[in-house]
N, C-alpha and C. Protein backbone atom coordinates (compact mmCIF):
# COMPACT_ATOMS: atom_id res chain seq x y z
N UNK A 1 -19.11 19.65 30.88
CA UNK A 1 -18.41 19.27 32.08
C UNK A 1 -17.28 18.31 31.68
N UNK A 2 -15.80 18.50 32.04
CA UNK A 2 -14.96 17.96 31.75
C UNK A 2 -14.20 16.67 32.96
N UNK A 3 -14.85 15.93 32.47
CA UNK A 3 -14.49 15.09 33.95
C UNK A 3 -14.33 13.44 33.47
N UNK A 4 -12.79 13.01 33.73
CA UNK A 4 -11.90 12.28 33.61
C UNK A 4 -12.82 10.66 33.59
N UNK A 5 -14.08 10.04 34.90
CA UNK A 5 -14.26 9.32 35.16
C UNK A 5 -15.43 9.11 33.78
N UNK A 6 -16.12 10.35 34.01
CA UNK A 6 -17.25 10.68 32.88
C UNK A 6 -17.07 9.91 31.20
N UNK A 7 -15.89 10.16 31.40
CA UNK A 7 -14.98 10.29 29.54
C UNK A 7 -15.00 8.73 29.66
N UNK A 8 -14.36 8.32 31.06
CA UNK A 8 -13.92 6.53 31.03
C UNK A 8 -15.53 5.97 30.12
N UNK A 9 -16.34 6.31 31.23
CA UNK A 9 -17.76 6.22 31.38
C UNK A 9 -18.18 5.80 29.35
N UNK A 10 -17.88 7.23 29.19
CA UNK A 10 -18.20 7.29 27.47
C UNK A 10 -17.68 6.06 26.93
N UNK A 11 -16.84 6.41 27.00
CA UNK A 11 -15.80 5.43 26.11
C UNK A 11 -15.65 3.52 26.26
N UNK A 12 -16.76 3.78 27.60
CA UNK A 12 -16.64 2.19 27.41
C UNK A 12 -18.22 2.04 26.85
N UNK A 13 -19.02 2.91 27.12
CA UNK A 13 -20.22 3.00 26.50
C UNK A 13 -20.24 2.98 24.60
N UNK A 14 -19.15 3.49 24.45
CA UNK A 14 -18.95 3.64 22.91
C UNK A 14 -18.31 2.16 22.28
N UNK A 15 -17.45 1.66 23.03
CA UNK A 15 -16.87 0.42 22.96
C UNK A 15 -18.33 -0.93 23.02
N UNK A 16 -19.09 -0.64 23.67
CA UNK A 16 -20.36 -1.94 23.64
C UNK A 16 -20.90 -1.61 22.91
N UNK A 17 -20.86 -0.39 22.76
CA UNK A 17 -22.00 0.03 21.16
C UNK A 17 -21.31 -0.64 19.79
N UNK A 18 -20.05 -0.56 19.81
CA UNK A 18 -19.40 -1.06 18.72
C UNK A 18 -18.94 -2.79 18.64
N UNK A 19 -18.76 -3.36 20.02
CA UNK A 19 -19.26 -4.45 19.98
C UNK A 19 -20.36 -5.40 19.77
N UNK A 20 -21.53 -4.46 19.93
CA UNK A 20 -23.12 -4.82 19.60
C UNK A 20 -22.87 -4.88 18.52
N UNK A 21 -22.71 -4.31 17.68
CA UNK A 21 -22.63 -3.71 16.36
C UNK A 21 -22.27 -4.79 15.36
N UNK A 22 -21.14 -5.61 15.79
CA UNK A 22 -20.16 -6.48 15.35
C UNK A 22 -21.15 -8.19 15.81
N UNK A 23 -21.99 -8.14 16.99
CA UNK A 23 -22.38 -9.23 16.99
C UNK A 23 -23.64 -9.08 16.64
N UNK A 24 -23.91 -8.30 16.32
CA UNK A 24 -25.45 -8.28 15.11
C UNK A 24 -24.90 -8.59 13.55
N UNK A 25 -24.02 -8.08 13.46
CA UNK A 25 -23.44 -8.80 11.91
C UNK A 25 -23.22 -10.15 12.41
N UNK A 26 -22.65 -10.90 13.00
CA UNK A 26 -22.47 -12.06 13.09
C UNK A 26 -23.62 -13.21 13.34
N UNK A 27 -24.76 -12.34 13.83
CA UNK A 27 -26.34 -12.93 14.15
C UNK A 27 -26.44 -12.86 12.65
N UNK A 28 -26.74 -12.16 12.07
CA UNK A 28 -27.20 -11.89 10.83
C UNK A 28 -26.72 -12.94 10.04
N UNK A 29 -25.35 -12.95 9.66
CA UNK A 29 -24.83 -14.32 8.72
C UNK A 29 -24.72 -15.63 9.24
N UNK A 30 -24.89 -15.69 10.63
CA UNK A 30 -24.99 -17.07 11.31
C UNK A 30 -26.41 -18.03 10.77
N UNK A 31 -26.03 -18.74 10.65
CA UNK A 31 -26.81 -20.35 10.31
C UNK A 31 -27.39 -21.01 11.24
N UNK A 32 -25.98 -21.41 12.12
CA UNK A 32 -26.20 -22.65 13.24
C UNK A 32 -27.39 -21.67 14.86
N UNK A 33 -27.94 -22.44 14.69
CA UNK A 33 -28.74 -22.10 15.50
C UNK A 33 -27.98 -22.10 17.54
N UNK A 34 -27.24 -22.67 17.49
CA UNK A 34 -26.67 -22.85 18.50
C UNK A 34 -25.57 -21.62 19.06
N UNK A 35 -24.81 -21.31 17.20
CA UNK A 35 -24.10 -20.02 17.50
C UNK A 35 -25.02 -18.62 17.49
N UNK A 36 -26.24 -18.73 16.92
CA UNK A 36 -26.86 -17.70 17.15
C UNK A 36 -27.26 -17.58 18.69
N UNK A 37 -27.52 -18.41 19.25
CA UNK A 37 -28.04 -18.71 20.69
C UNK A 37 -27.21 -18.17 21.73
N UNK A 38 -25.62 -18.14 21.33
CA UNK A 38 -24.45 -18.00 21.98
C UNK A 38 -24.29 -16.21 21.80
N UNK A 39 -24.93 -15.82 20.73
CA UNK A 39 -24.56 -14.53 20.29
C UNK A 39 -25.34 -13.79 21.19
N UNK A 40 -26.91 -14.33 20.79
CA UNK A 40 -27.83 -13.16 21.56
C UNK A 40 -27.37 -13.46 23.23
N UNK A 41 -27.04 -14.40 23.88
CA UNK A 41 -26.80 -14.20 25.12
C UNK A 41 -25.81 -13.23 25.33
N UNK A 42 -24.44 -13.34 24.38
CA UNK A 42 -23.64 -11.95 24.90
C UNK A 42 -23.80 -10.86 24.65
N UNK A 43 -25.44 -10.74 23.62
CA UNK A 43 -25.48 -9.29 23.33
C UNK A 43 -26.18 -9.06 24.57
N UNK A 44 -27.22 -10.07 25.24
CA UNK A 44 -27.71 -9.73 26.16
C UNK A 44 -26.70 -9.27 27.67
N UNK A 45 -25.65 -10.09 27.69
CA UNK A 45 -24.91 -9.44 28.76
C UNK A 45 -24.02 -7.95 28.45
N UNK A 46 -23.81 -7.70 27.61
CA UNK A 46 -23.61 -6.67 26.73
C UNK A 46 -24.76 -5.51 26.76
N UNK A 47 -25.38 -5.65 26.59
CA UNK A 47 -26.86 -4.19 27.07
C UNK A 47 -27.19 -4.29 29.16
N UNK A 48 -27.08 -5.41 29.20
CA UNK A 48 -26.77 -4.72 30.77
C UNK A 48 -25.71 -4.58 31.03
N UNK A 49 -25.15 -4.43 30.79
CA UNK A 49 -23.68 -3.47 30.66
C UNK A 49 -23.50 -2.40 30.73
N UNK A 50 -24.65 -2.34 29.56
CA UNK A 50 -24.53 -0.57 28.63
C UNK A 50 -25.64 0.16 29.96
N UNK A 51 -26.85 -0.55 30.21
CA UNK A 51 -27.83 -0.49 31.47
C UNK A 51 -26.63 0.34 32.28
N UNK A 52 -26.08 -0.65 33.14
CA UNK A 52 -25.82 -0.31 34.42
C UNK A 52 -24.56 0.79 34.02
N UNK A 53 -24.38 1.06 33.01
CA UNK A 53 -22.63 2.14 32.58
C UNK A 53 -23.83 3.27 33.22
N UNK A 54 -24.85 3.40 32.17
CA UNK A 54 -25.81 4.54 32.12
C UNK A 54 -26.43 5.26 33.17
N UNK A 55 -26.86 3.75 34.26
CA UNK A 55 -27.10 4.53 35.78
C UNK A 55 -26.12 5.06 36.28
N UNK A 56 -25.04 4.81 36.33
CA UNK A 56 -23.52 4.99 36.64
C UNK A 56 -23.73 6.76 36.28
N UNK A 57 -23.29 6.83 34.67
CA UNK A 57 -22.92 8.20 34.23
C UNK A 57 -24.26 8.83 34.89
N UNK A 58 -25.69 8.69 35.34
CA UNK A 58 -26.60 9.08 35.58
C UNK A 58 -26.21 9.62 36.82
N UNK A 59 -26.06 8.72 37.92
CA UNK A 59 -25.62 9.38 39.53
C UNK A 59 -24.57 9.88 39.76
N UNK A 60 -23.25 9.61 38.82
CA UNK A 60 -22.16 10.59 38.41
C UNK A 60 -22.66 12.19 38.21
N UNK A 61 -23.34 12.05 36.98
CA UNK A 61 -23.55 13.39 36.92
C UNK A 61 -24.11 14.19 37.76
N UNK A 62 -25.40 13.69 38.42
CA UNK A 62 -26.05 14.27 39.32
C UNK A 62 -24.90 14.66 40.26
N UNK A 63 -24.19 13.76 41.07
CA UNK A 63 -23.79 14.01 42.40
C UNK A 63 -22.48 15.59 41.44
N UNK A 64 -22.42 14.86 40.59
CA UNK A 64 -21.01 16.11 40.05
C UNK A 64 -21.46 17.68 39.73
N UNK A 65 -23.06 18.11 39.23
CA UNK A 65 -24.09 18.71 39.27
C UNK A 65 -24.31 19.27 40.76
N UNK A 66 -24.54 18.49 41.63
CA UNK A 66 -24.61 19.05 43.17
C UNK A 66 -23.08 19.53 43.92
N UNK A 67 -22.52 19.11 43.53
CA UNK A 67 -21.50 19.71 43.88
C UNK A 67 -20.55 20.87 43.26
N UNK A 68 -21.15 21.36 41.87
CA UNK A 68 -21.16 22.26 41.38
C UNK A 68 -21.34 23.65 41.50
N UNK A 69 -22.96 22.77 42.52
CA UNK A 69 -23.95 24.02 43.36
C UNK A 69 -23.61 24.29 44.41
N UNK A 70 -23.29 23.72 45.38
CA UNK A 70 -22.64 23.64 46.49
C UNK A 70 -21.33 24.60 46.42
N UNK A 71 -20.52 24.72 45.45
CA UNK A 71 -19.70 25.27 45.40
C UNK A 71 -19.78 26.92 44.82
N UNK A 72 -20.85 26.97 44.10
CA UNK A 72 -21.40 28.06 43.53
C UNK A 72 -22.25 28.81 44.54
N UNK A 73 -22.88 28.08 45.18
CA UNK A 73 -23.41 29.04 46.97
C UNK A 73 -21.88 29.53 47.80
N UNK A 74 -21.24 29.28 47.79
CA UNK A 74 -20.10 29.46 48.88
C UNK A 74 -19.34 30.51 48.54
C-alpha cells in the first residue's frame, strides 16, 4: 500500500530507531551517573514515541484497509 502519511509514519519511526541507537552508545561510554540519568529519560521519551507512531500506523492502516473494502464492494 502506497500511502504518503504511512511513509511520514516510517520514516519518523526509522529516525527514533536511529536516535535510540546513538543514545545507547552514549549510555554505554558515559561515566557520570547524572548524564546517564539524563540519557535513559530521553530514551524513555523516545520509545513512547515510537509507542504511540505505532498505534498511529496501526489505526491508519486499518481504517486505509476498510476503505479499500468499501471500495472493492461498490
Amino acid at each position: 500500500m502506497d500511502d504518503p502519511y504511512l511513509d511520514e509514519l516510517k520514516n519518523d519511526f526509522r529516525d527514533y530507531s536511529v536516535e535510540l541507537k546513538k543514545l545507547k552508545q552514549k549510555l554505554l561510554k558515559s561515566n557520570s551517573t547524572l548524564e546517564q540519568s539524563r540519557i535513559v529519560k530521553k530514551m524513555d521519551l523516545i520509545s513512547t514515541k515510537m509507542e504511540n507512531n505505532q498505534k498511529q500506523a496501526t489505526k491508519v492502516t486499518k481504517s486505509r484497509l476498510k476503505g479499500m473494502k468499501k471500495n472493492q464492494k461498490k
